[in-house]
C-alpha atoms as a PDB file:
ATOM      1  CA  UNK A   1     214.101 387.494 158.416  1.00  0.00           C
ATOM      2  CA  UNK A   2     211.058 386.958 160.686  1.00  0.00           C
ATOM      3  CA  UNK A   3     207.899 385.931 159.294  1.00  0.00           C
ATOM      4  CA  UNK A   4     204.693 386.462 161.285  1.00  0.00           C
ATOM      5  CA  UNK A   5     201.269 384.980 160.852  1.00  0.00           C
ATOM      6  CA  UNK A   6     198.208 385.391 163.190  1.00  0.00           C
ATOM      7  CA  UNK A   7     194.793 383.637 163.013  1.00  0.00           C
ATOM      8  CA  UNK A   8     196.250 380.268 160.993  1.00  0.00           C
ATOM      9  CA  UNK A   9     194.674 377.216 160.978  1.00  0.00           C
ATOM     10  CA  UNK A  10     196.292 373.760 161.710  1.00  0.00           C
ATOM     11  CA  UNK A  11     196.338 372.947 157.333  1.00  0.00           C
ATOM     12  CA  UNK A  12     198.205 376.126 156.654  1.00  0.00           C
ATOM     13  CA  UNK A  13     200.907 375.807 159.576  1.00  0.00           C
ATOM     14  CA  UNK A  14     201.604 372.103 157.964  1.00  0.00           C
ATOM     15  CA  UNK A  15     202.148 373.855 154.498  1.00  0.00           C
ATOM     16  CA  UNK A  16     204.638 376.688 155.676  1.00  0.00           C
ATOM     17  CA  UNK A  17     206.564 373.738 157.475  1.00  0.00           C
ATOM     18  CA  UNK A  18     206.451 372.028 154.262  1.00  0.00           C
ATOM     19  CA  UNK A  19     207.869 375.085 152.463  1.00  0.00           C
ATOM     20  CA  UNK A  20     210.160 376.148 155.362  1.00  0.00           C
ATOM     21  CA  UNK A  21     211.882 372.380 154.560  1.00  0.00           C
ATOM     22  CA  UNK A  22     212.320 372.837 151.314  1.00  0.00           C
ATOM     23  CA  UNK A  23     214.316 376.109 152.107  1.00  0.00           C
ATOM     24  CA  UNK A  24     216.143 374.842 154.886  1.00  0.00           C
ATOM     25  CA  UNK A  25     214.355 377.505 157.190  1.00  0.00           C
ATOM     26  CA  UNK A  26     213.628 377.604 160.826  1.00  0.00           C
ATOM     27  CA  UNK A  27     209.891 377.360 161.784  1.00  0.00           C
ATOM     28  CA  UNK A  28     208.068 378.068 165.386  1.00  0.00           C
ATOM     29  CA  UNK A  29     204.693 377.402 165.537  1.00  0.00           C
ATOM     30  CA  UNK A  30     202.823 378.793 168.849  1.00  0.00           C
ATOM     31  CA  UNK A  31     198.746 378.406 169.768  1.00  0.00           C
ATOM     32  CA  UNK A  32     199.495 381.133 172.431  1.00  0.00           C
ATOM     33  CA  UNK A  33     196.821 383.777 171.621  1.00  0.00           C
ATOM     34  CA  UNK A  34     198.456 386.865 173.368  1.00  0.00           C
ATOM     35  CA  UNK A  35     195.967 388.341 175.980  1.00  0.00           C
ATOM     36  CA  UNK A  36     195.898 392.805 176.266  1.00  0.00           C
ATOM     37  CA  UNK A  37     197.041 393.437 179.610  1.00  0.00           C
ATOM     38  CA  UNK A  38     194.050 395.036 180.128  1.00  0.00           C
ATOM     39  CA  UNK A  39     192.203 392.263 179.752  1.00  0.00           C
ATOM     40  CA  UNK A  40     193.802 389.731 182.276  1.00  0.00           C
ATOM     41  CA  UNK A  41     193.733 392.688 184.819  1.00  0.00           C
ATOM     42  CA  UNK A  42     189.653 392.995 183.869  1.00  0.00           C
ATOM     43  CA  UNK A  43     189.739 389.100 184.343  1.00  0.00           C
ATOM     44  CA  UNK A  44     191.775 389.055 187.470  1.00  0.00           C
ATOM     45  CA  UNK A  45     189.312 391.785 188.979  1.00  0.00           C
ATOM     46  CA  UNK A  46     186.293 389.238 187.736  1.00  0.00           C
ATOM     47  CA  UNK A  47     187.982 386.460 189.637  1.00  0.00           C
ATOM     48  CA  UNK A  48     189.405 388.448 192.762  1.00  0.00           C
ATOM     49  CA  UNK A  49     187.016 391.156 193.867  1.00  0.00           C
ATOM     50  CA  UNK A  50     188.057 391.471 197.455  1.00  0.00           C
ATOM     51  CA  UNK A  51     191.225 392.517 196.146  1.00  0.00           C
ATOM     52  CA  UNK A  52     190.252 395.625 194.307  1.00  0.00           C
ATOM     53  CA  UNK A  53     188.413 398.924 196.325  1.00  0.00           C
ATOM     54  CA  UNK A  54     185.011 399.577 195.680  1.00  0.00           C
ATOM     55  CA  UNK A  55     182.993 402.834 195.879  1.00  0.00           C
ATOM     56  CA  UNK A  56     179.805 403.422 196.958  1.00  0.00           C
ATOM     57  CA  UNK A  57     179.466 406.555 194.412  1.00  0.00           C
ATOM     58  CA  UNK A  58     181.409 408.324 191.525  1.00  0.00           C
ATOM     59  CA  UNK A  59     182.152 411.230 193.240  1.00  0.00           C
ATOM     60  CA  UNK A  60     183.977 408.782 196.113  1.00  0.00           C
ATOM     61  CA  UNK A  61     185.750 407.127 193.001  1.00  0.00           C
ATOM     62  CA  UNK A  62     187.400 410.308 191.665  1.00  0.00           C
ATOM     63  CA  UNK A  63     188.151 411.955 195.126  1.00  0.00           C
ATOM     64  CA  UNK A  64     190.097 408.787 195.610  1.00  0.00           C
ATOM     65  CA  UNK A  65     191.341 409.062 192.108  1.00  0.00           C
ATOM     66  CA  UNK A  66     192.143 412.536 191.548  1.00  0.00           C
ATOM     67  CA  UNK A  67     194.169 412.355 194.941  1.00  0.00           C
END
């Protein structure tokens, strides 16, 4: 059985590890906060403009776009 919690603080991951001993039970604790796709490419486009195209208007957007 897997057992997933989000959001925990540092007092309640030391209490499931104290539970998961008594039981004998495998525990993984992780602080990697997982990041939407979307949002690294928005951050990667923050960080790297000169890699993305830019438009001068809307309509040149979509014509490119809708090609």
């Amino acid at each position: 059985m897997t057992l997933t919690i989000e959001n925990a603080d540092k007092e309640l991951a030391k209490i499931i590890k104290s539970i998961a001993k008594l039981t004998k039970a495998k525990v993984r604790i992780s602080n990697k906060e997982k990041v939407p796709s979307w949002l690294k490419e928005a951050q990667d486009m923050q960080k790297n403009p000169h890699k993305y195209k830019s438009y001068k208007s809307v309509d040149e957007m979509f014509e490119d776009i809708l090609k």
